[in-house]
PDB file of N, CA and C in Angstrom:
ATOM      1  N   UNK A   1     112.544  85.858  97.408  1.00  0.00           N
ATOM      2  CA  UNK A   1     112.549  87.047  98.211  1.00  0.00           C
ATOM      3  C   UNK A   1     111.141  87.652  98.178  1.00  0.00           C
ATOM      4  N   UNK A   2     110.591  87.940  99.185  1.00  0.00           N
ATOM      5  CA  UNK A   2     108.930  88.626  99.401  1.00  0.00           C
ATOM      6  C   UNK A   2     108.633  89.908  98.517  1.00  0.00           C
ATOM      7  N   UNK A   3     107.743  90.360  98.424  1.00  0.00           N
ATOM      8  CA  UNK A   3     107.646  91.250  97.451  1.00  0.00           C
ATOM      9  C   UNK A   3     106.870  92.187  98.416  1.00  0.00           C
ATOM     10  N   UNK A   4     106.977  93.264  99.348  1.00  0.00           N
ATOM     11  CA  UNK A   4     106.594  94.105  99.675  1.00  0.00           C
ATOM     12  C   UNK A   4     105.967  95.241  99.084  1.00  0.00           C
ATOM     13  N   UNK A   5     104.101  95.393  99.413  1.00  0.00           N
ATOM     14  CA  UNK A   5     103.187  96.581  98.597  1.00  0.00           C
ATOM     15  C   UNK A   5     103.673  97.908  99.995  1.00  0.00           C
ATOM     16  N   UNK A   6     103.449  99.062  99.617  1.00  0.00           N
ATOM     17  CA  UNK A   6     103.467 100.349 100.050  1.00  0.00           C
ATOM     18  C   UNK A   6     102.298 100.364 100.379  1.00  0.00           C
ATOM     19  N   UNK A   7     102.115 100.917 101.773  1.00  0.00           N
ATOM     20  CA  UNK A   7     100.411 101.253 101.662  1.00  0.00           C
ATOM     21  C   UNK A   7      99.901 102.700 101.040  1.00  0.00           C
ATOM     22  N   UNK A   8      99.015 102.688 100.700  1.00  0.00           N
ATOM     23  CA  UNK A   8      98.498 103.269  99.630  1.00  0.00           C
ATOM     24  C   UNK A   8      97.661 104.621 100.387  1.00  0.00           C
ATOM     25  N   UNK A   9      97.561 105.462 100.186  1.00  0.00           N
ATOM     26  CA  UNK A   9      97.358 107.039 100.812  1.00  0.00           C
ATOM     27  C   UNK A   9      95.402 106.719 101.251  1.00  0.00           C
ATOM     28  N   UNK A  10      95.191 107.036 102.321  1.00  0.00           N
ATOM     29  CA  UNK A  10      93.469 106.856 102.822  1.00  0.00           C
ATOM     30  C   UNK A  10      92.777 108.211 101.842  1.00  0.00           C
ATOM     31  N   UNK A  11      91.585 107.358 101.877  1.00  0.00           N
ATOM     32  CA  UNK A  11      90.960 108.403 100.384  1.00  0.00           C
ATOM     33  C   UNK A  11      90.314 109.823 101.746  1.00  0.00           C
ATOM     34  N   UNK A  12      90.738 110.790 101.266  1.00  0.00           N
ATOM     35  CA  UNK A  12      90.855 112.457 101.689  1.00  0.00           C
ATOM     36  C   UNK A  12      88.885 112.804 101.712  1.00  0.00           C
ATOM     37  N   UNK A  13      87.722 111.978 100.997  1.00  0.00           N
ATOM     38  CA  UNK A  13      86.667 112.163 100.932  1.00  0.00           C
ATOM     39  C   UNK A  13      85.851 111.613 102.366  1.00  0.00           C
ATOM     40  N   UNK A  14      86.471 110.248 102.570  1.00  0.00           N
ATOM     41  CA  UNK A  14      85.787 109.615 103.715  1.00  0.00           C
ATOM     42  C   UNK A  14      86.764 109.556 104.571  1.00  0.00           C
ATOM     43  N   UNK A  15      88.064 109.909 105.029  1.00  0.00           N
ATOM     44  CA  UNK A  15      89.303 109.412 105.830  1.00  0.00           C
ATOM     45  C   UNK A  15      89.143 108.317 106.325  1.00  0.00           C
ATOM     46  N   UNK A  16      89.045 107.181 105.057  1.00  0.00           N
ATOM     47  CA  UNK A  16      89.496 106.070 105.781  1.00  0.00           C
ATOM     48  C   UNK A  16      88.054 104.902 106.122  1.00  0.00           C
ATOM     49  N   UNK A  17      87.356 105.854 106.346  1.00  0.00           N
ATOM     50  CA  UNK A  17      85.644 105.205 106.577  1.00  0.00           C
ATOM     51  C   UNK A  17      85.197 105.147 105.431  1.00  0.00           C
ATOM     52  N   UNK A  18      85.076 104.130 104.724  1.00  0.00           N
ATOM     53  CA  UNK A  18      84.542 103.978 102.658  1.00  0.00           C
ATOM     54  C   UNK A  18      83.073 103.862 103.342  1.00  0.00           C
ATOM     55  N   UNK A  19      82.197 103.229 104.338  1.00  0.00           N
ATOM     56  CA  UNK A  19      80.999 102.465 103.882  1.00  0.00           C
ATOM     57  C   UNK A  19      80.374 102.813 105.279  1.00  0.00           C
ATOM     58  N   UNK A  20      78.856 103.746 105.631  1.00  0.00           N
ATOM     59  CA  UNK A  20      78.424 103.761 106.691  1.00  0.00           C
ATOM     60  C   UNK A  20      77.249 102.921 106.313  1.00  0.00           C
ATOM     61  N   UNK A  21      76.657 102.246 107.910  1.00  0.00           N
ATOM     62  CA  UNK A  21      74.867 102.198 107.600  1.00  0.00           C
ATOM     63  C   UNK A  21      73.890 102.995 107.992  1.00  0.00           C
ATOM     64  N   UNK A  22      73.433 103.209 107.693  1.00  0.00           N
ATOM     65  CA  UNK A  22      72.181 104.576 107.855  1.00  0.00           C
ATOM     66  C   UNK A  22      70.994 104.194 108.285  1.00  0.00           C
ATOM     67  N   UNK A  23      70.527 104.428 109.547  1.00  0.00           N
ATOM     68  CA  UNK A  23      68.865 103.935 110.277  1.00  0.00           C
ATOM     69  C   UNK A  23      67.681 105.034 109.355  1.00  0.00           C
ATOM     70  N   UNK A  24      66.852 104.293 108.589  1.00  0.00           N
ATOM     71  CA  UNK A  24      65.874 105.046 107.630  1.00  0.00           C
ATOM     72  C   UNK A  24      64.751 105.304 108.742  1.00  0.00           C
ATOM     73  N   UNK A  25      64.753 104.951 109.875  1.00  0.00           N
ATOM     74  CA  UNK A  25      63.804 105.676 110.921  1.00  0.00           C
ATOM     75  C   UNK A  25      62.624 104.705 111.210  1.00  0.00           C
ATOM     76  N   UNK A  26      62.603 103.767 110.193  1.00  0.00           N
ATOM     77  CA  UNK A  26      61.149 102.568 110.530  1.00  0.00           C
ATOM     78  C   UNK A  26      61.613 101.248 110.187  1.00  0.00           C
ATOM     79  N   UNK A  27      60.867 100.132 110.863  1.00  0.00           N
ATOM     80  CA  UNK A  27      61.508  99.235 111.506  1.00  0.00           C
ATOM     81  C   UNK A  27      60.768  98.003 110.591  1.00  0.00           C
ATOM     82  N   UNK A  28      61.593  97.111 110.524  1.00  0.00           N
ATOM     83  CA  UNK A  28      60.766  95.677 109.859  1.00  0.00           C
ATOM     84  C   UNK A  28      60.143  95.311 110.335  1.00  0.00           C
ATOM     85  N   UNK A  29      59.138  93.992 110.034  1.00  0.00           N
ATOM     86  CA  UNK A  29      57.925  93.538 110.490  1.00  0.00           C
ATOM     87  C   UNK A  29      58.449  93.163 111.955  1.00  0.00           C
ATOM     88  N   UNK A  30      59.504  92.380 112.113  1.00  0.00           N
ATOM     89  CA  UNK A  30      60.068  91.492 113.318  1.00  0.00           C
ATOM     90  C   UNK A  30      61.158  92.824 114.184  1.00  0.00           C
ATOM     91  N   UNK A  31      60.678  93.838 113.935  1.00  0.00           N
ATOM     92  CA  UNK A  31      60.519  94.957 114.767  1.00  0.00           C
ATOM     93  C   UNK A  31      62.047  95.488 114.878  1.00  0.00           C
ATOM     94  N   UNK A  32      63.017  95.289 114.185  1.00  0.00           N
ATOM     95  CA  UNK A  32      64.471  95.703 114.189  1.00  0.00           C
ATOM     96  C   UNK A  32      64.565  96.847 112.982  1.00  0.00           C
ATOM     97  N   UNK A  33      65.176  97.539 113.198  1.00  0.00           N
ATOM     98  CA  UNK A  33      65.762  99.052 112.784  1.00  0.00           C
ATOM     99  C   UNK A  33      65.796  98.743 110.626  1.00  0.00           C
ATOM    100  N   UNK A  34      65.274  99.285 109.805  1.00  0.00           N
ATOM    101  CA  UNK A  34      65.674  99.118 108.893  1.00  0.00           C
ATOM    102  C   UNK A  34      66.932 100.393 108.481  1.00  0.00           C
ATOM    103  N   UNK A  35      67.936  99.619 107.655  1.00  0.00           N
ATOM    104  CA  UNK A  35      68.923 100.340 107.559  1.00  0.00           C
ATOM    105  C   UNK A  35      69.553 100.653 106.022  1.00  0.00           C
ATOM    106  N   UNK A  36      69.968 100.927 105.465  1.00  0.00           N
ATOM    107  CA  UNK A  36      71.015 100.996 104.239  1.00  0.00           C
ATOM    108  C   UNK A  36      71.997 101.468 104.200  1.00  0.00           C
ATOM    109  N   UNK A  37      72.735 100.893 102.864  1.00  0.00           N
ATOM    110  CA  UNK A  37      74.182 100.960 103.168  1.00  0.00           C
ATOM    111  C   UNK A  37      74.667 102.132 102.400  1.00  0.00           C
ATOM    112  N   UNK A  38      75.567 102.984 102.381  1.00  0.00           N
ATOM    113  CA  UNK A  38      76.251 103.781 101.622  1.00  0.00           C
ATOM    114  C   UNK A  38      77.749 104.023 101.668  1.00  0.00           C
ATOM    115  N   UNK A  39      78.236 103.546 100.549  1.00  0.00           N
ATOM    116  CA  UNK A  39      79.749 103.663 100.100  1.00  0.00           C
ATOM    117  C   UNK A  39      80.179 105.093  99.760  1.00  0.00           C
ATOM    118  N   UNK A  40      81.300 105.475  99.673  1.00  0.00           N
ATOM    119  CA  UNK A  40      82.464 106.621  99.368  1.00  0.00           C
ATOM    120  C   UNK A  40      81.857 107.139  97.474  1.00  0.00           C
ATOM    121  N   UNK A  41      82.090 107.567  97.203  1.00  0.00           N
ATOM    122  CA  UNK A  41      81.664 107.878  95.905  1.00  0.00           C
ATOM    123  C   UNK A  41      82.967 108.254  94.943  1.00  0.00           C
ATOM    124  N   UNK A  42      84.018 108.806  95.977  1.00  0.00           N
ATOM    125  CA  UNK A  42      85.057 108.896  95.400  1.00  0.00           C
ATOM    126  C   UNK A  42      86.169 107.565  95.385  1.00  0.00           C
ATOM    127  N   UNK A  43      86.116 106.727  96.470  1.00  0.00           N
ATOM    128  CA  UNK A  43      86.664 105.741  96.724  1.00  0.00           C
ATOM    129  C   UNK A  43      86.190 104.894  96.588  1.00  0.00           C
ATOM    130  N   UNK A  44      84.679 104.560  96.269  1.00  0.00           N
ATOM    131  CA  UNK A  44      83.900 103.565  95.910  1.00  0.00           C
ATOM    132  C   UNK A  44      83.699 102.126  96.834  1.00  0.00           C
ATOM    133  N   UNK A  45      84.235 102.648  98.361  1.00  0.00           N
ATOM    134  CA  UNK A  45      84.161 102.008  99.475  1.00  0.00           C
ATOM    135  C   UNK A  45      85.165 101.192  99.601  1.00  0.00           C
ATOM    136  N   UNK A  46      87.103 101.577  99.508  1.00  0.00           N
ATOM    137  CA  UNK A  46      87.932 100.994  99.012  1.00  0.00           C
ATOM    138  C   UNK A  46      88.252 101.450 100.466  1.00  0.00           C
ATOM    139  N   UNK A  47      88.401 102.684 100.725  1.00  0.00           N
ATOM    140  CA  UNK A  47      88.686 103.681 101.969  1.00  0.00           C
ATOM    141  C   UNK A  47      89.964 103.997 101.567  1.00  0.00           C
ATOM    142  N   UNK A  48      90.785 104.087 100.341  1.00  0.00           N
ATOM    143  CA  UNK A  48      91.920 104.501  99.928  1.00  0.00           C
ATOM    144  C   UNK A  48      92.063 104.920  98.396  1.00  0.00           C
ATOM    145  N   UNK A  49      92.853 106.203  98.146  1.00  0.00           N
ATOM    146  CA  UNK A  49      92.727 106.748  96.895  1.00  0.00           C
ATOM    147  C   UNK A  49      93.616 105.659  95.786  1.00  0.00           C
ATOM    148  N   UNK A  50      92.623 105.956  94.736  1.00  0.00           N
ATOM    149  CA  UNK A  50      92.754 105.031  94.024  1.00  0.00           C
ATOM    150  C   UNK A  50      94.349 105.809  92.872  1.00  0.00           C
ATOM    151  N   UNK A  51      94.370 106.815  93.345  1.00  0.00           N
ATOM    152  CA  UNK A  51      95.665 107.451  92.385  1.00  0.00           C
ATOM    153  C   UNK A  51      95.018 108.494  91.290  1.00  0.00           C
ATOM    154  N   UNK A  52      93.842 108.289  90.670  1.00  0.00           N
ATOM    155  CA  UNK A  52      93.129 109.278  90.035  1.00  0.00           C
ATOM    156  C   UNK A  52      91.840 109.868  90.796  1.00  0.00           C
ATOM    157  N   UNK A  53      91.889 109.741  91.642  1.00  0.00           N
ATOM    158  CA  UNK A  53      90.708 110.638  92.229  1.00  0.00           C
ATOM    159  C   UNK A  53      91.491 112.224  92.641  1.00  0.00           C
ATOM    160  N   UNK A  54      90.266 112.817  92.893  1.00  0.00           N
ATOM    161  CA  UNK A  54      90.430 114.355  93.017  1.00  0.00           C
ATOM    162  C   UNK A  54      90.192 114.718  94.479  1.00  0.00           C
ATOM    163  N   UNK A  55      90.748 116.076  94.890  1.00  0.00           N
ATOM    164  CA  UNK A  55      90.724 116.654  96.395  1.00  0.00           C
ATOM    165  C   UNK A  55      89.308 116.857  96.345  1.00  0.00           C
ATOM    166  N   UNK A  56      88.565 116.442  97.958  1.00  0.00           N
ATOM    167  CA  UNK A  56      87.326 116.911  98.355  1.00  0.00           C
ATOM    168  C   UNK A  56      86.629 118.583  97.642  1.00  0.00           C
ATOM    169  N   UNK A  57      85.374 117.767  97.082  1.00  0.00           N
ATOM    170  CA  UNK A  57      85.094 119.140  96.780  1.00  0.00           C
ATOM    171  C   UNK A  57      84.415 120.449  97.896  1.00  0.00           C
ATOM    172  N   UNK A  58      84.459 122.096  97.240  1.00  0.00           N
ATOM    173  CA  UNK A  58      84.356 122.873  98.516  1.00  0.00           C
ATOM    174  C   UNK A  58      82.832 123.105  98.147  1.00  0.00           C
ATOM    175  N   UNK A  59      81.967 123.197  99.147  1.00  0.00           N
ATOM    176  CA  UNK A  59      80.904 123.893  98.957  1.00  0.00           C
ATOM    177  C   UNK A  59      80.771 125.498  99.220  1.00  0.00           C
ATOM    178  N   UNK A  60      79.946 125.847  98.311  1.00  0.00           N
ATOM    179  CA  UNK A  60      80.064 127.143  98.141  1.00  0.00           C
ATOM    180  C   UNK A  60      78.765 127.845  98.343  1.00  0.00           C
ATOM    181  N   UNK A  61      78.334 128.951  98.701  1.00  0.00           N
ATOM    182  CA  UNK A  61      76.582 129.670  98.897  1.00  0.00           C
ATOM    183  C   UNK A  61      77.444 130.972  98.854  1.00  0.00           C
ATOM    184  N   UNK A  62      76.397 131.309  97.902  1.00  0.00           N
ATOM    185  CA  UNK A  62      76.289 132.861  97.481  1.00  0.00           C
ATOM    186  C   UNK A  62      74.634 133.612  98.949  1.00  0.00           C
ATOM    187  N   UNK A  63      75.100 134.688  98.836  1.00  0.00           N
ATOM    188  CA  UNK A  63      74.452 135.049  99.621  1.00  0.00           C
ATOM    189  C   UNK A  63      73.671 136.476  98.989  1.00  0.00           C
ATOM    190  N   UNK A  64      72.810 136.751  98.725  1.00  0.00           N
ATOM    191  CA  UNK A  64      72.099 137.988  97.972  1.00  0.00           C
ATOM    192  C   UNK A  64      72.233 137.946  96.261  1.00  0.00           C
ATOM    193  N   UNK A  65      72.450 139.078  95.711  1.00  0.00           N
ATOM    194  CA  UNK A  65      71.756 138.431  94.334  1.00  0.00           C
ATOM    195  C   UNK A  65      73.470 138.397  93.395  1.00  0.00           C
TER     196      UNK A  65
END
């Protein structure tokens, strides 16, 4: 009898998108876009919570003293 997995909840940091590439603005010798990669930090580019990760954090700014 098959053993059916549950799918597993999309990580709440990247929804789902673990890994973009990023254009650094200047180009290789053979004249194409240089780029790098960057993964989820909370999901570690899985694009789904791993069960111990935590809710997106809030950013916060104080304003005067």
């Amino acid at each position: 009898m098959p053993q059916h997995t549950l799918p597993r909840p999309i990580c709440g940091h990247c929804d789902g998108f673990p890994t973009v590439t990023i254009t650094t603005g200047q180009t290789t010798p053979d004249g194409q876009r240089q780029t790098i990669t960057a993964n989820c930090p909370a999901c570690r580019g899985t694009g789904h919570t791993t069960g111990h990760t935590t809710t997106p954090a809030r950013a916060h700014s104080w304003i005067g003293a």
